[in-house]
C-alpha atoms as a PDB file:
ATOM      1  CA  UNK A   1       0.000   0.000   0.000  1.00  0.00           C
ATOM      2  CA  UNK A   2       1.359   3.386  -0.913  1.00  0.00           C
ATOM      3  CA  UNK A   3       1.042   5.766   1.583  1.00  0.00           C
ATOM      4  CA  UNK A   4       0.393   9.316   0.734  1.00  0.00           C
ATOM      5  CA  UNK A   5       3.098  11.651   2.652  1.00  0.00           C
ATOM      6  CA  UNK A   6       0.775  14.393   2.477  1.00  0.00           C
ATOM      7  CA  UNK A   7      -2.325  13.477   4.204  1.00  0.00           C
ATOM      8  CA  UNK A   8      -2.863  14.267   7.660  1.00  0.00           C
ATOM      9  CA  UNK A   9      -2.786  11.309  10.048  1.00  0.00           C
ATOM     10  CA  UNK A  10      -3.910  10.611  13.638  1.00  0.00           C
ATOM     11  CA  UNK A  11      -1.671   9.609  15.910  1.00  0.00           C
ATOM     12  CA  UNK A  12      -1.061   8.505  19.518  1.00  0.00           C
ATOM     13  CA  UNK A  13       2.063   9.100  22.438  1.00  0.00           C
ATOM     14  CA  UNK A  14       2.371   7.982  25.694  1.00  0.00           C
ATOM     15  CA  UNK A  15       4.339   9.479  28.249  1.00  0.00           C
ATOM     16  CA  UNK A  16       5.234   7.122  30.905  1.00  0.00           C
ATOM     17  CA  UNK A  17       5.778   8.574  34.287  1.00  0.00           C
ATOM     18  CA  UNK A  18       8.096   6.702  36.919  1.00  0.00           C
ATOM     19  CA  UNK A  19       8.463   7.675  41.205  1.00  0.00           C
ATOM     20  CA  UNK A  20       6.617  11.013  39.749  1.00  0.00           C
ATOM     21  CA  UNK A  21       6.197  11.825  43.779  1.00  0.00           C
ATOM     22  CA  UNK A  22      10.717  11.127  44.432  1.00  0.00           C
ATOM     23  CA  UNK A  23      12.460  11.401  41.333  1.00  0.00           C
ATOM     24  CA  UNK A  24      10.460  11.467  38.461  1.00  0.00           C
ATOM     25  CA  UNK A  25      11.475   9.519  35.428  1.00  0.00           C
ATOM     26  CA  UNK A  26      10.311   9.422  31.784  1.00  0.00           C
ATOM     27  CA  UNK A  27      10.434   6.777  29.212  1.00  0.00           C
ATOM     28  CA  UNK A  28      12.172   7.679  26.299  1.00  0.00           C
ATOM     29  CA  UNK A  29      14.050   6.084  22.826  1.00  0.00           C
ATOM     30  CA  UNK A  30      15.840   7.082  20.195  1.00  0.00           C
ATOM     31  CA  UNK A  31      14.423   7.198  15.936  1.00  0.00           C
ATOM     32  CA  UNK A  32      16.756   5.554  13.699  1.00  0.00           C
ATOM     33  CA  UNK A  33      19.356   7.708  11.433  1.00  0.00           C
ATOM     34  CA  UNK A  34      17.157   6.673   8.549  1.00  0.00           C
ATOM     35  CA  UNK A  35      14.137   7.200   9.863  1.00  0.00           C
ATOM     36  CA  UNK A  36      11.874   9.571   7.395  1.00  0.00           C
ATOM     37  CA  UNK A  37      10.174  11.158  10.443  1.00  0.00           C
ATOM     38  CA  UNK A  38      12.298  13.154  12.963  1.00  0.00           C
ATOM     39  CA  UNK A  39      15.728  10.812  12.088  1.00  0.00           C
ATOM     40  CA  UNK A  40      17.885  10.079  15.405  1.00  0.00           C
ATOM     41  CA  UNK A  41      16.018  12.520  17.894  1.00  0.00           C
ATOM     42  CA  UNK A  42      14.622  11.202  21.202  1.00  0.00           C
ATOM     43  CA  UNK A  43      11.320  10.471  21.230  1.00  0.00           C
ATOM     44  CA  UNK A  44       7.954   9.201  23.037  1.00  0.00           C
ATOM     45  CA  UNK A  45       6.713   5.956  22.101  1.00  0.00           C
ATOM     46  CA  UNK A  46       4.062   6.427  19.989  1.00  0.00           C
ATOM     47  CA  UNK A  47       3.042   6.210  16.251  1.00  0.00           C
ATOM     48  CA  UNK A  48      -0.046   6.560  13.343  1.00  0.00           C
ATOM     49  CA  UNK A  49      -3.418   5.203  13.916  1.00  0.00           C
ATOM     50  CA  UNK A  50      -3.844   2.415  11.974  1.00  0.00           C
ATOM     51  CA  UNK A  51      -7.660   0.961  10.236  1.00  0.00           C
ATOM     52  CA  UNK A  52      -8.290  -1.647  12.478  1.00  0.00           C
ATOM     53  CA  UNK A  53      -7.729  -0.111  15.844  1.00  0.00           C
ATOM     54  CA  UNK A  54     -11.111   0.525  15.604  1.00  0.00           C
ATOM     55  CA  UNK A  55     -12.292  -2.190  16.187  1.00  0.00           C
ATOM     56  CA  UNK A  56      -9.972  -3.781  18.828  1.00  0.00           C
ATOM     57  CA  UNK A  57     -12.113  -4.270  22.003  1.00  0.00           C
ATOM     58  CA  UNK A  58     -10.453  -2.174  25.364  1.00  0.00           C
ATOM     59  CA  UNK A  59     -11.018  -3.896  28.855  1.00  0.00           C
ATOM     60  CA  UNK A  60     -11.430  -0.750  29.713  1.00  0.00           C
ATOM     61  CA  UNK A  61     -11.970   2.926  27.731  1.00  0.00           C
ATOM     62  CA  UNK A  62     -10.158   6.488  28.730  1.00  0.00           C
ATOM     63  CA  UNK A  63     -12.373   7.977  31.197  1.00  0.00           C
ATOM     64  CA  UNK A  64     -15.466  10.664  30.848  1.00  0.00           C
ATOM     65  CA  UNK A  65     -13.520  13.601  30.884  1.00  0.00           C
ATOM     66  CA  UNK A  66     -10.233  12.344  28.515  1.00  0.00           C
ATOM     67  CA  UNK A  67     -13.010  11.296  26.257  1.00  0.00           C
ATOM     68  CA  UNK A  68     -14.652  14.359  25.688  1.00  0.00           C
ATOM     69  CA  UNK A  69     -11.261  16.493  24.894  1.00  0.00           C
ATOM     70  CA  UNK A  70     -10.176  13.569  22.540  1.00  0.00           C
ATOM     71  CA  UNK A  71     -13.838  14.370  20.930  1.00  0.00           C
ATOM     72  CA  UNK A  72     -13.184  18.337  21.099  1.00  0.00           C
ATOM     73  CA  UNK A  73     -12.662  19.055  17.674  1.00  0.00           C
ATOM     74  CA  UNK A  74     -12.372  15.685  16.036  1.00  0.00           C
ATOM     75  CA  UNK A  75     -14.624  13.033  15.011  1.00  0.00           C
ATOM     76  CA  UNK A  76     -16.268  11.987  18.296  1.00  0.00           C
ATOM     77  CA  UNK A  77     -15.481   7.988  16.942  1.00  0.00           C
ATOM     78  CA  UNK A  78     -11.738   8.723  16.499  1.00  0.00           C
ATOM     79  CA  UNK A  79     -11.385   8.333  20.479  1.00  0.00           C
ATOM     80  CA  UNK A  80     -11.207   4.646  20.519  1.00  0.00           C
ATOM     81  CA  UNK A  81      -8.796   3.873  17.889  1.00  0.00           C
ATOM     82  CA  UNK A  82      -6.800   6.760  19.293  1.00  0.00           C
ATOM     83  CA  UNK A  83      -6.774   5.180  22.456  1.00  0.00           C
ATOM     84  CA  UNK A  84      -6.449   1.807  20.963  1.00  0.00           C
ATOM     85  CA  UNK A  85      -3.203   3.172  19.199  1.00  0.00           C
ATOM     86  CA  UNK A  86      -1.139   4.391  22.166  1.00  0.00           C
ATOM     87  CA  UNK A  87      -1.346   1.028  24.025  1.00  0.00           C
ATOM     88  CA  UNK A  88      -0.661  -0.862  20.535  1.00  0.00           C
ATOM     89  CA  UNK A  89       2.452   1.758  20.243  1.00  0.00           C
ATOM     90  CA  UNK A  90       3.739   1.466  23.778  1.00  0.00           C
ATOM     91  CA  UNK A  91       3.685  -2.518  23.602  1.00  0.00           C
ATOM     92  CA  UNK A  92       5.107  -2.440  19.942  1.00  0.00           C
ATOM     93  CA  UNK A  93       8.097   0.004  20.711  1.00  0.00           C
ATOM     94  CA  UNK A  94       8.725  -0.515  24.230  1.00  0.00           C
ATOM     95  CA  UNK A  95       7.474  -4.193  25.147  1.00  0.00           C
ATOM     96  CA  UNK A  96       5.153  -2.937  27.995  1.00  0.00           C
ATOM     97  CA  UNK A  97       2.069  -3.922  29.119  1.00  0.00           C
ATOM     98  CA  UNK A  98      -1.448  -1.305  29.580  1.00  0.00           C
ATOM     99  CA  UNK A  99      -3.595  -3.970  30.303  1.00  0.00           C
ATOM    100  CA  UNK A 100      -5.771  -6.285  32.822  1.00  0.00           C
ATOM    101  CA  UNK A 101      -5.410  -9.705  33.039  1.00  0.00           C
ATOM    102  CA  UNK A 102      -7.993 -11.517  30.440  1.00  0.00           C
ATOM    103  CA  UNK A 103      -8.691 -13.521  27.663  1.00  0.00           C
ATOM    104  CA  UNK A 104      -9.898 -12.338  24.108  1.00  0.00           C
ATOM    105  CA  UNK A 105     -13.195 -13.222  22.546  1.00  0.00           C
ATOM    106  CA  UNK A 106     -13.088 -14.840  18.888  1.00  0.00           C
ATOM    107  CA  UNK A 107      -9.718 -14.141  16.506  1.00  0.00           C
ATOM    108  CA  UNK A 108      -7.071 -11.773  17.553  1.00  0.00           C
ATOM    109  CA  UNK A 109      -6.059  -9.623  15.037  1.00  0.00           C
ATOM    110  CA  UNK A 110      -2.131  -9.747  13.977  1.00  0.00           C
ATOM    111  CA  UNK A 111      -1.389  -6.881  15.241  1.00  0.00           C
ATOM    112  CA  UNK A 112      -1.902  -7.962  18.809  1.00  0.00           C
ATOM    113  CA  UNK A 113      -1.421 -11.409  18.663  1.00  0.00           C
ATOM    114  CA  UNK A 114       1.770 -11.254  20.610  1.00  0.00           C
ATOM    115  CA  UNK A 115      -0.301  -8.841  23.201  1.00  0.00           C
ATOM    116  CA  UNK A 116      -2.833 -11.148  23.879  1.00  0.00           C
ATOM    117  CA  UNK A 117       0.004 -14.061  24.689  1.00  0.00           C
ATOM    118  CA  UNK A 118       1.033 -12.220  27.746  1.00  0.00           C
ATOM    119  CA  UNK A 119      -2.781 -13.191  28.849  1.00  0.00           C
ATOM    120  CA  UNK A 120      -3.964  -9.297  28.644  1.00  0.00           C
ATOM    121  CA  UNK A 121      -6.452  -7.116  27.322  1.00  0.00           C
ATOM    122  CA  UNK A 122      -5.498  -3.448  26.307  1.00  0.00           C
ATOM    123  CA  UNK A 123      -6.883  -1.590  29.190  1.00  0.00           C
ATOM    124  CA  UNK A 124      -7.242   2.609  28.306  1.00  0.00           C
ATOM    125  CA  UNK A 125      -8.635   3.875  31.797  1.00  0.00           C
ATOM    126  CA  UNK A 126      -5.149   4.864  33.005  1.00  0.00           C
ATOM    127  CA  UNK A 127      -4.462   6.917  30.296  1.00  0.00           C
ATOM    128  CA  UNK A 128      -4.669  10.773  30.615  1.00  0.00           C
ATOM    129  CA  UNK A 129      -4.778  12.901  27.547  1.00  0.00           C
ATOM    130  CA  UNK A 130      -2.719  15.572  28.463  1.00  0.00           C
ATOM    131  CA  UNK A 131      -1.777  17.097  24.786  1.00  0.00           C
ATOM    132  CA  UNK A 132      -2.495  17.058  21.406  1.00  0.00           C
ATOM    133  CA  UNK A 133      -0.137  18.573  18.788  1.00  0.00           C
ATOM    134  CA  UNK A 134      -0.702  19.238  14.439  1.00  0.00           C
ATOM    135  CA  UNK A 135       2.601  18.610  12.743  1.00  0.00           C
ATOM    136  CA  UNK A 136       3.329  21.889  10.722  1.00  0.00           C
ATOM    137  CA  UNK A 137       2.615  22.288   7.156  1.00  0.00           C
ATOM    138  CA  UNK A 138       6.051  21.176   4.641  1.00  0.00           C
ATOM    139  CA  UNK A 139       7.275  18.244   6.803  1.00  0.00           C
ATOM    140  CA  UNK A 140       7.599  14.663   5.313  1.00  0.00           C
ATOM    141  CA  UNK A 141       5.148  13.780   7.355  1.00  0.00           C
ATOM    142  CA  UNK A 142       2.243  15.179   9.257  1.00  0.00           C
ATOM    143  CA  UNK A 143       0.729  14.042  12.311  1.00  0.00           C
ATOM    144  CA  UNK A 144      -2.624  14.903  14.607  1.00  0.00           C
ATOM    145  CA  UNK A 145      -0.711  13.965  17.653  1.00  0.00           C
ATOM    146  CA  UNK A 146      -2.537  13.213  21.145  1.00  0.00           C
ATOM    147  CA  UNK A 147      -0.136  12.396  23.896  1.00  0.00           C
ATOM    148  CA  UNK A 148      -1.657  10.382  26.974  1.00  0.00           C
ATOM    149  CA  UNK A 149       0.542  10.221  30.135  1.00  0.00           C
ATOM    150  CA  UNK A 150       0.233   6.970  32.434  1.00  0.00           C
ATOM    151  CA  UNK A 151       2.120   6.074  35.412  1.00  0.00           C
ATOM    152  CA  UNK A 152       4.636   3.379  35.301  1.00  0.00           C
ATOM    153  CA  UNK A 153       2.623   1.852  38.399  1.00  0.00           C
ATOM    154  CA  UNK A 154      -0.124   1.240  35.753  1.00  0.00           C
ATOM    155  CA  UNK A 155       1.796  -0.720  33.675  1.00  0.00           C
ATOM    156  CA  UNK A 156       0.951  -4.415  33.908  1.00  0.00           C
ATOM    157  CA  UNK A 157       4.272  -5.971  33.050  1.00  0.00           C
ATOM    158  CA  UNK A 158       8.159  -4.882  34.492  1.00  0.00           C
ATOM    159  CA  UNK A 159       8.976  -1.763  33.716  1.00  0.00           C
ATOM    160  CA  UNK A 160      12.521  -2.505  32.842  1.00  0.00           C
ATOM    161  CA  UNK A 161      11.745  -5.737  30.620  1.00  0.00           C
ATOM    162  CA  UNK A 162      11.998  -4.483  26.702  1.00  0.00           C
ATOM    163  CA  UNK A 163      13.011  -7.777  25.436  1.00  0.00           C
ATOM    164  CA  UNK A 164       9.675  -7.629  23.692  1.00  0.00           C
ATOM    165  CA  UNK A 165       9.706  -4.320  21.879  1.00  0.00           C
ATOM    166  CA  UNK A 166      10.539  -3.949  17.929  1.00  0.00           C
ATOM    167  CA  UNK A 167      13.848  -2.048  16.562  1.00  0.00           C
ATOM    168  CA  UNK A 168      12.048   1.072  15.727  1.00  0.00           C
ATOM    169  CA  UNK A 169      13.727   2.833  18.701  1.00  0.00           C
ATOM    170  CA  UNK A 170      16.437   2.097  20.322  1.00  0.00           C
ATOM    171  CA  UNK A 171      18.513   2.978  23.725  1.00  0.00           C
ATOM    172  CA  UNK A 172      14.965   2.696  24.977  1.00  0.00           C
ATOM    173  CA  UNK A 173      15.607   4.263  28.617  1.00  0.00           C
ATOM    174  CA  UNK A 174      14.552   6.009  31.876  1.00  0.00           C
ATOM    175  CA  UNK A 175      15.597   9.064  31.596  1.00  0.00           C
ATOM    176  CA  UNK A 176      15.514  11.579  34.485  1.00  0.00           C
ATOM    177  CA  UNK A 177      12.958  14.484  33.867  1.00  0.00           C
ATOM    178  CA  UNK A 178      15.412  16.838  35.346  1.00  0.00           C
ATOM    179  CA  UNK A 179      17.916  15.906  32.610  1.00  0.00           C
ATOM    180  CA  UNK A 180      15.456  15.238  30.021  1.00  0.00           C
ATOM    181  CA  UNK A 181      15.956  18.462  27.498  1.00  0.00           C
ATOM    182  CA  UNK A 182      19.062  17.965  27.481  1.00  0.00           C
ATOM    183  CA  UNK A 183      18.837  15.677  25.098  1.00  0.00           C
ATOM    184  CA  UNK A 184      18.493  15.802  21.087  1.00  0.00           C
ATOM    185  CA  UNK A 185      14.610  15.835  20.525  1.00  0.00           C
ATOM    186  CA  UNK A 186      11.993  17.741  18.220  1.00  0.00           C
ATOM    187  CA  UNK A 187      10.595  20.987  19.675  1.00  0.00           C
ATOM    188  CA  UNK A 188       7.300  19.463  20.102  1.00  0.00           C
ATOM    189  CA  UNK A 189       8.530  17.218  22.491  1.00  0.00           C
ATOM    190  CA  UNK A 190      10.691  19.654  24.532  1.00  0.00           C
ATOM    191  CA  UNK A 191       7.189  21.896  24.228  1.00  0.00           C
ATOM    192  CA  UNK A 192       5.183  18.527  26.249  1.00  0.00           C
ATOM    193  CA  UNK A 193       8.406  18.094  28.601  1.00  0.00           C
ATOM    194  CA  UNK A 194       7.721  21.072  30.222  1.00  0.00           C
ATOM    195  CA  UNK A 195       4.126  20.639  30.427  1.00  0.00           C
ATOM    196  CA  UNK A 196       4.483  17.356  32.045  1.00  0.00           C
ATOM    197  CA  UNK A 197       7.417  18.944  34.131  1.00  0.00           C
ATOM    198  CA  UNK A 198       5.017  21.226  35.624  1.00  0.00           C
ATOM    199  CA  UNK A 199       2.114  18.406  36.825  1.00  0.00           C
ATOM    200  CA  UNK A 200       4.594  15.313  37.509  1.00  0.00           C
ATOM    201  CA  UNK A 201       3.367  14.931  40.978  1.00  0.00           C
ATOM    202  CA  UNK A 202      -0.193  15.919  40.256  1.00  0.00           C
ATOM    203  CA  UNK A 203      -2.191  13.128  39.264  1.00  0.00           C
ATOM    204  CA  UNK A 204      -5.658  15.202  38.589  1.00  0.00           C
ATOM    205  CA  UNK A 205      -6.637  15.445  34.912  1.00  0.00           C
ATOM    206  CA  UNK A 206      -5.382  19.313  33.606  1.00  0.00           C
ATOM    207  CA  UNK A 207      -7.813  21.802  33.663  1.00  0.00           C
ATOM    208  CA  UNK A 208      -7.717  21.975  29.946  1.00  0.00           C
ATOM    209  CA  UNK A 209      -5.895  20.063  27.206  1.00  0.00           C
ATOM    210  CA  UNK A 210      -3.177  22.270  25.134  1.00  0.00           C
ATOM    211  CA  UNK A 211      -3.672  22.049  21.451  1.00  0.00           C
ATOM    212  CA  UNK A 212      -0.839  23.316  19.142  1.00  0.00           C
ATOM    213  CA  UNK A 213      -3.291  23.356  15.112  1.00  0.00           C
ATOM    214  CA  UNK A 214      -0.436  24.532  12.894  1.00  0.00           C
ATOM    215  CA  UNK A 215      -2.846  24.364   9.600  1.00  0.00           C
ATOM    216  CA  UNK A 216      -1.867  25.785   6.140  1.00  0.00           C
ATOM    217  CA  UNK A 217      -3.512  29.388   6.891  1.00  0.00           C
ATOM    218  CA  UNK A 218      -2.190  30.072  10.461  1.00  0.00           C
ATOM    219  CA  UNK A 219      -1.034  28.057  13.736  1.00  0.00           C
ATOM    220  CA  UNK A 220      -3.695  28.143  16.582  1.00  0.00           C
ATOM    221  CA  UNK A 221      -2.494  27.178  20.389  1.00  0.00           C
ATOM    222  CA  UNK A 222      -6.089  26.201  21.742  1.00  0.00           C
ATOM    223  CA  UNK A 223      -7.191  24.863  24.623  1.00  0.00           C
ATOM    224  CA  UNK A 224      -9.642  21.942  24.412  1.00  0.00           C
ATOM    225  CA  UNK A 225     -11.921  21.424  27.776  1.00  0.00           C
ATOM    226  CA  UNK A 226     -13.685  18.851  25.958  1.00  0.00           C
ATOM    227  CA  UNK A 227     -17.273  17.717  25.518  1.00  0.00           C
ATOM    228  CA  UNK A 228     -19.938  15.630  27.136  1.00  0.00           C
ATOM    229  CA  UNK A 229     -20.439  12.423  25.839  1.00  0.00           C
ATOM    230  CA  UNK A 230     -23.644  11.743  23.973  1.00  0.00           C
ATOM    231  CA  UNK A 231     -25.651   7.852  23.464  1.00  0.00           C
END
């Protein structure tokens, strides 16, 4: 399938947040040099949304409030996959588990075949949407980015176990968020760094979601306080 480099596609990070009360640490890995998105920079694990997170079954959705800011100027059935995507993404680039103990009803798809062998379902209500970010017009790619932050405490599997994550990043690592900028990494990210920086040891949802909408007529920062849920 040819992908076209132009269009617009949703995608999903998660920030993992370790001893956020002591000395908070933050999960991050490194692209690969030939890597046609944002080559060697330290990054989140995350990626695109793909068709058939859709229809992947959660143990458990994002809550009420997380639901109505992913809805907040998107299609309201966008939240799901979304949500779908950033536990697919963490377990594909990292190895870790968001997910309750369970078993899955009829076929698995491919995709999370080797998620479902660990004996979990993807579990979303530990996720916090926390930021959402439009990649600006004349890059090789452009993303509609939502970032969730989790606690490692949520994470069903060890924390320091990657042995199950793909090559797409490596020197996967903890990295101290007092040293974190200091590394090589795309604005955007330094730009979320800070905001998590500021709320590490709060665990209440933000009073409003930051929304960076670089479009092709002007670049918006909005704030999305989100929707209520209808049906």
């Amino acid at each position: 399938m040819t992908i076209d480099k132009t269009k617009i596609r949703n995608a999903a990070t998660v920030i993992v947040l370790r001893d956020r009360h002591e000395t908070p640490h933050i999960l991050m890995g490194q692209r690969g040099a030939k890597a046609a998105f944002m080559p060697n920079k330290f990054v989140f694990p995350g990626g695109a949304v793909d068709a058939g997170d859709a229809d992947v079954p959660l143990a458990a959705p994002v809550n009420a409030l997380c639901h109505g800011r992913l809805c907040d100027d998107a299609e309201p059935s966008l939240a799901h996959a979304i949500a779908v995507a950033a536990i697919r993404e963490l377990w594909e680039e990292t190895g870790l588990v968001l997910g309750r103990k369970g078993a899955w009803q009829g076929d698995v798809p491919p995709d999370w075949q080797s998620f479902a062998a660990t004996g979990h379902l993807p579990d979303a209500s530990a996720l916090q949407f926390v930021f959402r970010a439009l990649t600006p017009p004349g890059r090789p790619r452009r993303f509609d980015a939502r970032f969730f932050l989790v606690d490692a405490d949520d994470i069903a599997s060890d924390p320091d176990d990657f042995d199950a994550a793909c090559d797409e990043l490596s020197h996967l690592q903890w990295v101290p968020l007092s040293r974190a900028r200091s590394f090589d990494m795309p604005f955007i990210t330094e730009v979320v760094l800070a905001e998590v920086a500021a709320r590490a040891r709060d665990t209440s949802p933000p009073a409003s979601v930051p929304f960076f909408k670089n479009n092709d007529e002007e670049s918006l920062f909005l704030r999305l306080h989100g929707r209520p849920m209808t049906g």
